[in-house]
N, C-alpha and C. Protein backbone atom coordinates (compact mmCIF):
# COMPACT_ATOMS: atom_id res chain seq x y z
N UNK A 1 87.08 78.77 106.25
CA UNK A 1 88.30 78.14 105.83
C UNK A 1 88.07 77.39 104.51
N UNK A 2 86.94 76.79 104.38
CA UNK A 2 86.86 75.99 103.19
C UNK A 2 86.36 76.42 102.26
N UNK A 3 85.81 77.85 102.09
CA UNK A 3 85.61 78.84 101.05
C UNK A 3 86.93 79.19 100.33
N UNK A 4 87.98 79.63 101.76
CA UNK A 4 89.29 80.19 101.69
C UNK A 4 89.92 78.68 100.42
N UNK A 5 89.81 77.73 100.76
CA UNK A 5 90.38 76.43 100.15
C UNK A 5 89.98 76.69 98.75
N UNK A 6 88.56 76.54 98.81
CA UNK A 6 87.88 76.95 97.47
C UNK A 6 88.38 77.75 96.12
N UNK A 7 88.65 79.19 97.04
CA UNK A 7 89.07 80.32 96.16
C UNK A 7 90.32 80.05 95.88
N UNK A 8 91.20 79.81 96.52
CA UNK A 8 92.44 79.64 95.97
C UNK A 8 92.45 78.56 95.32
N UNK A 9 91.73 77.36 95.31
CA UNK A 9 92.67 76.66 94.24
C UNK A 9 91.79 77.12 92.94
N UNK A 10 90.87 77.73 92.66
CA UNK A 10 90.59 78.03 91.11
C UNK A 10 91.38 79.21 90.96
N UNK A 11 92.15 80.11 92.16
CA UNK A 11 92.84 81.49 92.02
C UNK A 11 94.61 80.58 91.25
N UNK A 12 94.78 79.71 92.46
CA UNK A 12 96.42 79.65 91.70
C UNK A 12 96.83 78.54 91.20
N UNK A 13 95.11 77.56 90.75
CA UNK A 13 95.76 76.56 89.84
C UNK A 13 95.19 76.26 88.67
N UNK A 14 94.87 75.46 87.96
CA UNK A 14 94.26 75.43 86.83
C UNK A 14 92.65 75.02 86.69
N UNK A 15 92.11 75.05 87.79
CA UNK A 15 90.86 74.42 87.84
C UNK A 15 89.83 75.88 87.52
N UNK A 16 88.80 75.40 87.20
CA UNK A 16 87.76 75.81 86.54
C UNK A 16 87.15 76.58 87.95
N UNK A 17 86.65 75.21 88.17
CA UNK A 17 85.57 75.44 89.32
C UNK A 17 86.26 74.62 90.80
N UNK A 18 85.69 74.61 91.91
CA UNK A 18 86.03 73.57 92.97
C UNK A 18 85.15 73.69 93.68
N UNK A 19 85.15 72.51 94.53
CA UNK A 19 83.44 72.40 95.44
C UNK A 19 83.98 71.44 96.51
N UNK A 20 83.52 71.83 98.15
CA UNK A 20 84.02 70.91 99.03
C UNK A 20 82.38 70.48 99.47
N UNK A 21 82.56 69.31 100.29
CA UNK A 21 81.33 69.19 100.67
C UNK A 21 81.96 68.49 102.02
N UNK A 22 81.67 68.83 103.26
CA UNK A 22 81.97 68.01 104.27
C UNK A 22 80.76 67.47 104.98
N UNK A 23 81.04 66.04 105.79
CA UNK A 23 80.04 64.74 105.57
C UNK A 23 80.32 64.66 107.41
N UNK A 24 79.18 63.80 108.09
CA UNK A 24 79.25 63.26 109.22
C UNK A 24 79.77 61.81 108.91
N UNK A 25 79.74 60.84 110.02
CA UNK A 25 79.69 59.96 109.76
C UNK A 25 78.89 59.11 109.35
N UNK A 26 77.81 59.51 109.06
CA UNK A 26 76.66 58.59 108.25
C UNK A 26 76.23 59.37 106.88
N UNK A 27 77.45 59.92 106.53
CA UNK A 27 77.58 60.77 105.02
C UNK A 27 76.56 61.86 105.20
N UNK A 28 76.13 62.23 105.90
CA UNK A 28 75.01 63.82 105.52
C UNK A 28 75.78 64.47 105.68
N UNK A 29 75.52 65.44 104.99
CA UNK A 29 76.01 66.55 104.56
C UNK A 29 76.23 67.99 105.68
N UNK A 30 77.75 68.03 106.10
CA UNK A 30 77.59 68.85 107.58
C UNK A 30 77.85 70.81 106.73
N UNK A 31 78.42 70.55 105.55
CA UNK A 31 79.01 71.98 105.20
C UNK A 31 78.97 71.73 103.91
N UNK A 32 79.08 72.86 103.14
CA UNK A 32 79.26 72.85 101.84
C UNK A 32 79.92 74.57 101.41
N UNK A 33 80.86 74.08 100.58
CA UNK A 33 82.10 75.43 100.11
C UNK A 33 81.85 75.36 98.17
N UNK A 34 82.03 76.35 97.92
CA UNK A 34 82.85 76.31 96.30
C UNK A 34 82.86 77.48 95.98
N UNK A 35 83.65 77.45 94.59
CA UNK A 35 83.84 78.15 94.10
C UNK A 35 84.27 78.01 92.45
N UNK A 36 83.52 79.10 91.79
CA UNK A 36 83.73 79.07 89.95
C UNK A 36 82.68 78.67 90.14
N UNK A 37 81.33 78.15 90.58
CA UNK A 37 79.98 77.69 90.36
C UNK A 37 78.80 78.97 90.49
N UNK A 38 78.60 79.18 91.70
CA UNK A 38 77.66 79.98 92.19
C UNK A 38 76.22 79.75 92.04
N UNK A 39 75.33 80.32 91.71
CA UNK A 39 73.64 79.35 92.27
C UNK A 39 74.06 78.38 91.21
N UNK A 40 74.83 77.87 90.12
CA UNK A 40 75.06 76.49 89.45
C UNK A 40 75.10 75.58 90.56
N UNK A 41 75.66 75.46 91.88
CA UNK A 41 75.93 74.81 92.93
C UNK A 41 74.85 74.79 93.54
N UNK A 42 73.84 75.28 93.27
CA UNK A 42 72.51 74.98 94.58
C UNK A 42 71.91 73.65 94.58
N UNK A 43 71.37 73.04 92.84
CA UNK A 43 70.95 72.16 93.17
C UNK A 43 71.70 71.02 93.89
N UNK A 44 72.91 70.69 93.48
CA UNK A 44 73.93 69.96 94.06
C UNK A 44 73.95 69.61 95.58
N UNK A 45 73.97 71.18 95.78
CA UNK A 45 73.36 71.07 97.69
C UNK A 45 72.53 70.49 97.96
N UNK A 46 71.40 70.58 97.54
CA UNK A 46 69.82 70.21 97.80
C UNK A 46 69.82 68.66 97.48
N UNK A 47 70.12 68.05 96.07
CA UNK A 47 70.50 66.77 96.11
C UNK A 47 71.36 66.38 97.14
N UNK A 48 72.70 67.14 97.60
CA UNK A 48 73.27 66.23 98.85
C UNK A 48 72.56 66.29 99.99
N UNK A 49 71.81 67.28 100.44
CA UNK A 49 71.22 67.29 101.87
C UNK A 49 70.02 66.50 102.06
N UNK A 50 69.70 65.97 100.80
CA UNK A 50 68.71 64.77 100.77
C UNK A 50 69.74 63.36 100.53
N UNK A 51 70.36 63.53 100.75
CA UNK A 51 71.20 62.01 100.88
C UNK A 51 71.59 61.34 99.45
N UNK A 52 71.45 62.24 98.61
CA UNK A 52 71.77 62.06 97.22
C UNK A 52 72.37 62.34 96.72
N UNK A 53 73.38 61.40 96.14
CA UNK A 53 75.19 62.24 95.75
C UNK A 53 75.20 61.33 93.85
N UNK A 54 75.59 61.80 93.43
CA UNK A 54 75.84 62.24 92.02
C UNK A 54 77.26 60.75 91.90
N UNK A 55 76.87 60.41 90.33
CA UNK A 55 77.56 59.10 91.10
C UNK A 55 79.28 59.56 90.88
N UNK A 56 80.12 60.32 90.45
CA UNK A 56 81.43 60.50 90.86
C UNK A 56 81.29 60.41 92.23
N UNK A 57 80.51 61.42 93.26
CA UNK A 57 79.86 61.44 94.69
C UNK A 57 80.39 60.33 95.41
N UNK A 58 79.17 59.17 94.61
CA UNK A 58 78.98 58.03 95.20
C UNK A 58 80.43 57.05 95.25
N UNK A 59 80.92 57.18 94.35
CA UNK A 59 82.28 56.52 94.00
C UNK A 59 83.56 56.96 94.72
N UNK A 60 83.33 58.40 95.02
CA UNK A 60 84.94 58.77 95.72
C UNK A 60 84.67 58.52 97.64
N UNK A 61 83.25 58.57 97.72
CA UNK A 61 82.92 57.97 99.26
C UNK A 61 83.35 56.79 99.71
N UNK A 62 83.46 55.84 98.07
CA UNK A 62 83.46 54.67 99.19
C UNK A 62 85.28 53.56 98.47
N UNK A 63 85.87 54.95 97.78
CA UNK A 63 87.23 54.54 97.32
C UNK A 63 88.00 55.76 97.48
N UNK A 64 89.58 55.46 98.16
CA UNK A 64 90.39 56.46 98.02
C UNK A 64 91.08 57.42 97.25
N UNK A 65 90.75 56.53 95.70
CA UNK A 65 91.24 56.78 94.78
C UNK A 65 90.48 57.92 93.87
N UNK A 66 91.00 58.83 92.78
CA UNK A 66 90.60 60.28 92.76
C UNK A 66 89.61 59.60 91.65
N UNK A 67 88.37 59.97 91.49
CA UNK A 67 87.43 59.71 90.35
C UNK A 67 87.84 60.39 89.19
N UNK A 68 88.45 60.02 88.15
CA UNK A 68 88.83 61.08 87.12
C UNK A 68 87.15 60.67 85.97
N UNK A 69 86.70 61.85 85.52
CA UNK A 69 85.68 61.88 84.68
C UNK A 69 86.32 62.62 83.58
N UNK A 70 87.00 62.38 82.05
CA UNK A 70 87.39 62.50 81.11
C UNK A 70 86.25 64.07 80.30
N UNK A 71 85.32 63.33 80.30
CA UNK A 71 83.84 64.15 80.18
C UNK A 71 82.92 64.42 80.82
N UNK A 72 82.45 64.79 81.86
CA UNK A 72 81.26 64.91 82.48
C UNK A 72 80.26 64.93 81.22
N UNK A 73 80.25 66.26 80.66
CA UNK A 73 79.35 66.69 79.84
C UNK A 73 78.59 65.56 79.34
N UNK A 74 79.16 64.68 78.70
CA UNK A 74 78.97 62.95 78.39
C UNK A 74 78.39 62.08 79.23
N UNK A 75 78.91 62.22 80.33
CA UNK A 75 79.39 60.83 81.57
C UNK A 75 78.16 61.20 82.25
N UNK A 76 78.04 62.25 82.66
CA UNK A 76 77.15 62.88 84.07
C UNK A 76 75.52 62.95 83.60
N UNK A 77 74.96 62.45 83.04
CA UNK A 77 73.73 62.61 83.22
C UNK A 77 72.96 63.16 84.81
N UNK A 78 73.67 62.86 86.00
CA UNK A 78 72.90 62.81 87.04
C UNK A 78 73.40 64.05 87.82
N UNK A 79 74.58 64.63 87.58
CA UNK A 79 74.87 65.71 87.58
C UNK A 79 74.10 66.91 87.05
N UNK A 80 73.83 67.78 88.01
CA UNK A 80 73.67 69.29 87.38
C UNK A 80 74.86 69.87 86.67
N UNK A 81 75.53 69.31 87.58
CA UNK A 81 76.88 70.94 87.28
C UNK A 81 77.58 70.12 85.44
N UNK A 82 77.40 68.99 85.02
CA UNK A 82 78.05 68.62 83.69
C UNK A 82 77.97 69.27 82.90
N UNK A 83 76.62 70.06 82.40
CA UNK A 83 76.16 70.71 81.53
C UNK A 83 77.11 72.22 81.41
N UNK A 84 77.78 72.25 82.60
CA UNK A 84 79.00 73.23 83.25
C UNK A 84 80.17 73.11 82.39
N UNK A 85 80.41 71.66 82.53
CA UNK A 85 82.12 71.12 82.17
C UNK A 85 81.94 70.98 80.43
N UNK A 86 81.38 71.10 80.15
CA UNK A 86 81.72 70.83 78.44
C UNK A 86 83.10 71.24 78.03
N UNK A 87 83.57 70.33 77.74
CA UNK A 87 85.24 70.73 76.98
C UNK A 87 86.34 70.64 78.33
N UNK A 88 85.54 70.34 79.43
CA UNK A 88 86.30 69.99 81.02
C UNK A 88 86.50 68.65 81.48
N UNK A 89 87.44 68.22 81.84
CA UNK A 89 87.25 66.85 82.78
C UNK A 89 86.99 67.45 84.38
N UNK A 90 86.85 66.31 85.01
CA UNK A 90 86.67 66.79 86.50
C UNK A 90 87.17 65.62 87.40
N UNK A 91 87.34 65.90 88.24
CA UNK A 91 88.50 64.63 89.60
C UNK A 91 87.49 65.15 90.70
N UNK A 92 87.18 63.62 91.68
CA UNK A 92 86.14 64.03 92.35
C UNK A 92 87.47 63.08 93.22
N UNK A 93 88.01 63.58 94.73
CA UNK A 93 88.37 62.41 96.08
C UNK A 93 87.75 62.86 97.17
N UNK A 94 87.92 61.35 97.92
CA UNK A 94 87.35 61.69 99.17
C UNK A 94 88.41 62.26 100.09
N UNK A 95 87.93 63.55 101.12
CA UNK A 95 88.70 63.68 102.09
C UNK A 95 89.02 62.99 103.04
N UNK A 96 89.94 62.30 103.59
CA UNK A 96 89.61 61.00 104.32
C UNK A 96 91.51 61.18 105.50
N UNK A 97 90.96 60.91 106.70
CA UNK A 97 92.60 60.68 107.57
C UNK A 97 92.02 59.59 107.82
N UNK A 98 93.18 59.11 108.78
CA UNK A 98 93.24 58.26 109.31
C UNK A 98 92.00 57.25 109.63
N UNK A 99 91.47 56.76 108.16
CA UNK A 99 90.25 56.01 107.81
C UNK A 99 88.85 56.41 108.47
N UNK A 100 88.83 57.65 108.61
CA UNK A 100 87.37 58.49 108.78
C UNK A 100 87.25 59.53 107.59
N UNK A 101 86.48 59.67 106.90
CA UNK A 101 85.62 60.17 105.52
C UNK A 101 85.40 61.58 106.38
N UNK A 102 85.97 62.61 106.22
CA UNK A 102 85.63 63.61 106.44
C UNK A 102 84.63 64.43 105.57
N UNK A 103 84.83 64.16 104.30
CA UNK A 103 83.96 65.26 102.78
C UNK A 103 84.65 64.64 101.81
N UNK A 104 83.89 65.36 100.71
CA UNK A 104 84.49 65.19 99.23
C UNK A 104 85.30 66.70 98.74
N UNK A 105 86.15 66.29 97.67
CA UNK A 105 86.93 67.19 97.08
C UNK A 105 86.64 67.45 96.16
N UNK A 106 85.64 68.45 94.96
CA UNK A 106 86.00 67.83 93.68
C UNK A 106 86.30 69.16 92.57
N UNK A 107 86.58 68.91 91.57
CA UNK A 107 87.93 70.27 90.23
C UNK A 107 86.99 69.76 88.95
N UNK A 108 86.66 70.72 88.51
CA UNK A 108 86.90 71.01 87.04
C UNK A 108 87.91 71.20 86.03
N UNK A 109 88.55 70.48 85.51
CA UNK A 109 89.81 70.86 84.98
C UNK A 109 89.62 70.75 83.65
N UNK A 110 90.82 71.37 83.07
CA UNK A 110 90.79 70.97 81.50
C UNK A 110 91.47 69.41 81.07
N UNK A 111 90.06 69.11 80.02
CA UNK A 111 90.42 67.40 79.41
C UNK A 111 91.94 67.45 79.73
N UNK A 112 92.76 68.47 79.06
CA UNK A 112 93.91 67.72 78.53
C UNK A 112 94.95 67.44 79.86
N UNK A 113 94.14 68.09 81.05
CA UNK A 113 95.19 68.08 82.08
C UNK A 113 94.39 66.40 83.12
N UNK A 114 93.51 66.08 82.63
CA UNK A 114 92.83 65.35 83.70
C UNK A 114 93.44 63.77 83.98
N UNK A 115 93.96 63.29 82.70
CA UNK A 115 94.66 61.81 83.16
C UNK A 115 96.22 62.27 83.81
N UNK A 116 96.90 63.38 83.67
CA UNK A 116 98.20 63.63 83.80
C UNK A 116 98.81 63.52 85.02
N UNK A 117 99.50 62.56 85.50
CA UNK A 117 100.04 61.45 86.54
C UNK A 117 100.33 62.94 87.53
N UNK A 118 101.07 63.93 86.85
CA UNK A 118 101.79 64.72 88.19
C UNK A 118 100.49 65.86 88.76
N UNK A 119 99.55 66.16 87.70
CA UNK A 119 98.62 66.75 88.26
C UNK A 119 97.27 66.18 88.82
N UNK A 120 96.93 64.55 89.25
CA UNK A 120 96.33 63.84 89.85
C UNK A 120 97.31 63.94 91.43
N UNK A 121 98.44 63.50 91.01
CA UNK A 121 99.46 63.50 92.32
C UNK A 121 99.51 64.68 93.66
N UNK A 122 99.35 65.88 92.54
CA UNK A 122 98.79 67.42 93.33
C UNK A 122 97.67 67.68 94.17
N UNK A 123 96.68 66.59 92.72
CA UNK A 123 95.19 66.94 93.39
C UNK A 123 94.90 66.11 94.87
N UNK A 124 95.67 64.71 94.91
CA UNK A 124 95.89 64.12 96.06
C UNK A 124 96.31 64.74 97.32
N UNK A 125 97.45 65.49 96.88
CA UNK A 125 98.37 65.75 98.24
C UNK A 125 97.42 66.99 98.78
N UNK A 126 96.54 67.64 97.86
CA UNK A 126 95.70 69.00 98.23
C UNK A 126 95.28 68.50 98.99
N UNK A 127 94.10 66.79 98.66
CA UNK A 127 93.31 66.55 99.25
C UNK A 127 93.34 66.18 100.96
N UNK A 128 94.50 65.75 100.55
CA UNK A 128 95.18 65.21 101.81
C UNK A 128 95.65 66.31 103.10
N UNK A 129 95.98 67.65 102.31
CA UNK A 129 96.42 68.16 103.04
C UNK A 129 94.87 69.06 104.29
N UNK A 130 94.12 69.20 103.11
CA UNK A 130 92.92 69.52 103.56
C UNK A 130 92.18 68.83 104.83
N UNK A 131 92.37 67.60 104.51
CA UNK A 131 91.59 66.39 105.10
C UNK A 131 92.40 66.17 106.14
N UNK A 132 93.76 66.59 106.77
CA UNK A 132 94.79 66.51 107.69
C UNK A 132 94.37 67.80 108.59
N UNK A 133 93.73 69.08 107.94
CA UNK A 133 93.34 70.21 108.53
C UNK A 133 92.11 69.94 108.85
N UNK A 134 91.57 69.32 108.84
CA UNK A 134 89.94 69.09 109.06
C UNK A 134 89.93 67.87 109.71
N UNK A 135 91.00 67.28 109.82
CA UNK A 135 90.95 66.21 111.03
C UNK A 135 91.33 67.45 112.52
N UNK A 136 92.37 67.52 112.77
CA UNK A 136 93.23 68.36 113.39
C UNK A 136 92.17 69.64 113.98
N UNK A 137 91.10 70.25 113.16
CA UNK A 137 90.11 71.07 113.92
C UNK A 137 89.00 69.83 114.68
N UNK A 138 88.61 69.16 114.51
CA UNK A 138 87.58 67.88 114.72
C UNK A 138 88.56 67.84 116.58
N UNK A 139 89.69 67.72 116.08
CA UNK A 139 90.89 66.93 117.65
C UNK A 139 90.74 67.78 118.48
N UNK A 140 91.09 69.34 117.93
CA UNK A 140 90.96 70.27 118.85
C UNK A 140 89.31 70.58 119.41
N UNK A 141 87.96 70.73 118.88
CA UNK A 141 87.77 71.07 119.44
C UNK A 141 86.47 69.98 120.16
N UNK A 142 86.99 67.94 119.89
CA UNK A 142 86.98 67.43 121.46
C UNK A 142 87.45 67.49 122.00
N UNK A 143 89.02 67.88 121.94
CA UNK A 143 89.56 67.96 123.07
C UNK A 143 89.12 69.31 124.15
N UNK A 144 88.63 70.34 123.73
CA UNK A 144 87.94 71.43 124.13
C UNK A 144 86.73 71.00 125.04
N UNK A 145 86.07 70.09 124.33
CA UNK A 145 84.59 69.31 124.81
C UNK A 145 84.95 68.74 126.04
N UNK A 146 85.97 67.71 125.87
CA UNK A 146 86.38 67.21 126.77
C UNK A 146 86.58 67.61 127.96
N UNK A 147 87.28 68.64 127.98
CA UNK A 147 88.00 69.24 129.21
C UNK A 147 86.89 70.11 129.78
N UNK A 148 86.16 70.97 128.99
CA UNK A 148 84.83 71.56 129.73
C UNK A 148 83.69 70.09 129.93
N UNK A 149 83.47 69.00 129.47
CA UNK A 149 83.21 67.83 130.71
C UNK A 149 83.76 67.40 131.45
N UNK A 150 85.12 67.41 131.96
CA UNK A 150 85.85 67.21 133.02
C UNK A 150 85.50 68.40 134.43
N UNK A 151 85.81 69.72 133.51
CA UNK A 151 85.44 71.19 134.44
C UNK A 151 84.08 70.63 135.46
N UNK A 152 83.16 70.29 134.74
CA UNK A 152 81.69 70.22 135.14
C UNK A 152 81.42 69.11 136.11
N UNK A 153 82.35 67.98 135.65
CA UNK A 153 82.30 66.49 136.41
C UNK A 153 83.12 66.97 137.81
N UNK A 154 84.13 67.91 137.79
CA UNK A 154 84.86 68.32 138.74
C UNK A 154 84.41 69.52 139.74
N UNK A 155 83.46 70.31 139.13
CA UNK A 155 82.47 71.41 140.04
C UNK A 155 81.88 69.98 140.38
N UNK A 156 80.92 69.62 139.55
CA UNK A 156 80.14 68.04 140.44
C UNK A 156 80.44 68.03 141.62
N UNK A 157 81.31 67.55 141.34
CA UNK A 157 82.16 66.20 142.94
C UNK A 157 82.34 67.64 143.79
N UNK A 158 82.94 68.82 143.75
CA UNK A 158 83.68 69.26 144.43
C UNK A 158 82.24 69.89 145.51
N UNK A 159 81.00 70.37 144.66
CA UNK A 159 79.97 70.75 145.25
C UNK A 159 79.36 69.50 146.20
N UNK A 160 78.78 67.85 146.22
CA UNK A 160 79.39 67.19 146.39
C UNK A 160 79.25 66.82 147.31
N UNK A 161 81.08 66.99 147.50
CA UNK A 161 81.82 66.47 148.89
C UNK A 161 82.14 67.47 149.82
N UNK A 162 81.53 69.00 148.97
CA UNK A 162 81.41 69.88 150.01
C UNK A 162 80.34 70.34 150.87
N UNK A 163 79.43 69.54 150.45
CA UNK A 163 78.19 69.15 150.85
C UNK A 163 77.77 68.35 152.15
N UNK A 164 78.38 67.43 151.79
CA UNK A 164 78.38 66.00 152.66
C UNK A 164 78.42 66.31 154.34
N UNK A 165 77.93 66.00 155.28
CA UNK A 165 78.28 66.05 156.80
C UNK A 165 79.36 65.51 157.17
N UNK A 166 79.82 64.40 156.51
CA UNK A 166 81.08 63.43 156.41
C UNK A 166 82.45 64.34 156.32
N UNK A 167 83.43 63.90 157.00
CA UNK A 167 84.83 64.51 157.01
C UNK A 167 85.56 63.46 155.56
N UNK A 168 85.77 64.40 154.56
CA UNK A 168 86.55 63.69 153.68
C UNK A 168 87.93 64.40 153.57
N UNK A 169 89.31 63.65 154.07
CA UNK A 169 90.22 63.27 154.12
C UNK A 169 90.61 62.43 152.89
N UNK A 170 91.78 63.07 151.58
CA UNK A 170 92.24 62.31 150.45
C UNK A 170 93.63 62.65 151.04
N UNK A 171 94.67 61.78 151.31
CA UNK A 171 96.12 61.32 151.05
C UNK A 171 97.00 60.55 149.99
N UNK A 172 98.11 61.10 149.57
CA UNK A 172 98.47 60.80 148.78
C UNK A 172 99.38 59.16 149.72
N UNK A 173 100.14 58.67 148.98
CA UNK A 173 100.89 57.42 149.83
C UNK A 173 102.18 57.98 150.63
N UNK A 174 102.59 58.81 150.87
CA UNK A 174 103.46 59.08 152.02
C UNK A 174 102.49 59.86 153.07
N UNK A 175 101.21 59.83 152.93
CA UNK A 175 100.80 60.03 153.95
C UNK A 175 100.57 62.04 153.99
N UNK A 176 100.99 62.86 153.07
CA UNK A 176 100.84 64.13 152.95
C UNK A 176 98.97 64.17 152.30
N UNK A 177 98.76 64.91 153.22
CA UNK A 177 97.22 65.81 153.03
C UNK A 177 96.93 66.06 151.34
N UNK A 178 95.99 65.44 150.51
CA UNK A 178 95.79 66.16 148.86
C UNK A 178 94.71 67.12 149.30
N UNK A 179 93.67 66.24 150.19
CA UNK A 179 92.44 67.55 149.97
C UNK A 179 91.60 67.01 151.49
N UNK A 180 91.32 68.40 152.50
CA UNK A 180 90.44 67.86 153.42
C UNK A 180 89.18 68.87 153.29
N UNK A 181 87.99 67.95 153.58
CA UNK A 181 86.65 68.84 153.41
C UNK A 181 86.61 70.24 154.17
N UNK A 182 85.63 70.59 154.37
CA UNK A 182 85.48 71.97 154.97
C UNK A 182 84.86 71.09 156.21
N UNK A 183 84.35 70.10 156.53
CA UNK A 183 83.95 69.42 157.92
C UNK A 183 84.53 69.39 158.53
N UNK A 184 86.15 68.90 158.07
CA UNK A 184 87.14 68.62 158.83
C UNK A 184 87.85 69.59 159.68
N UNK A 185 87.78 70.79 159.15
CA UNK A 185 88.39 72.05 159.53
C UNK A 185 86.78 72.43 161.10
N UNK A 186 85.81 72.40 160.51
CA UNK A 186 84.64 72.77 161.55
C UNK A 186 84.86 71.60 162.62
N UNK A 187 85.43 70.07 162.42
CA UNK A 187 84.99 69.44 163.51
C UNK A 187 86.75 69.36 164.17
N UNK A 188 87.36 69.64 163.72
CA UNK A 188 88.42 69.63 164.58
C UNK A 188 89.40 70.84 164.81
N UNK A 189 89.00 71.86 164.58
CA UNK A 189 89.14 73.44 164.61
C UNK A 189 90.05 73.90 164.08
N UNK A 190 90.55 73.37 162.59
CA UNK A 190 91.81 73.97 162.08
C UNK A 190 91.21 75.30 160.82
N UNK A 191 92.47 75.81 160.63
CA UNK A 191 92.07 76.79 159.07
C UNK A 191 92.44 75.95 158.38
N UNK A 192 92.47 76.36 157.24
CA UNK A 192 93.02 75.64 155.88
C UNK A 192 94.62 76.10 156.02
N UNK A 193 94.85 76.90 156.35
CA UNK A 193 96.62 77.29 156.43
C UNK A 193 97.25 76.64 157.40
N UNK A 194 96.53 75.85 158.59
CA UNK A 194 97.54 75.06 159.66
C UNK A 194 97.26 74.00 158.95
């Protein structure tokens, strides 16, 4: 999916290059996407998977707001990829919902488009929209987790109390039968259908 993200926005917008990087909660590095780079993007990896982020990096982690870099080529000493952007600006945000840091976002664009209010505004709502899809897979699949630990907690008990020598008898409050053991049926001679 975040390749898919990748390719299209250097396919249908004005960016150069684009690069996702998605983060745990103690910022390491869980995934990494781009595109317009190619092995230009390796070292980048290798600096993030050592806990080392490039300081646009460092800056859009720990503010919501989009890092606009006018020049890399200039600015970025600590960057690999600057030596990339010559004659480019670049916008680095964090992916972020509901105040959990999912990854970073970040574009190569051209200088003349990089301070321009309606195409920062774009690069936001991308980010956002991304970071709303990457919350939303995270939901689904604890909630997945969840329910196969419930499954397991529920074979548990059911192995259990089917176990037990004990007659277990559960009623609801009018007094109707929820669940009787298999003891109950052996010590007082019913099926499960009477």
């Amino acid at each position: 999916m975040l390749q898919g993200v990748c390719d299209n926005l250097i396919e249908t917008r004005v960016y150069f290059s684009a690069w996702i990087v998605l983060l745990d909660n103690l910022h390491n590095v869980v995934l990494t996407a781009e595109a317009g780079l190619g092995k230009k993007f390796l070292p980048m990896i290798e600096l993030f998977k050592k806990g080392e982020f490039t300081e646009c990096s460092r800056n859009a982690i720990t503010q919501s707001n989009i890092i606009i870099n006018e020049n890399p080529y200039l600015n970025c000493a600590d960057c690999s990829l600057s030596r990339k952007n010559k004659d480019r600006g670049a916008m680095t945000i964090q992916l972020e919902y509901r105040g959990k840091i999912l990854g970073l976002l970040s574009v190569s664009i051209p200088q003349h488009l990089v301070n321009d209010k309606e195409e920062q505004d774009l690069f936001k709502e991308i980010a956002g929209d991304i970071a709303l899809g990457l919350y939303m897979i995270d939901i689904e699949e604890e909630r997945k987790e969840t329910e196969l630990n419930l499954k397991r907690s529920e074979e548990r008990y059911r192995r259990l109390i089917n176990n037990l020598s004990d007659t277990i008898i559960e009623a609801d409050v009018a007094d109707k039968f929820i669940y009787l053991s298999p003891q109950f049926y052996d010590i007082f001679g019913y099926q499960p259908k009477e």
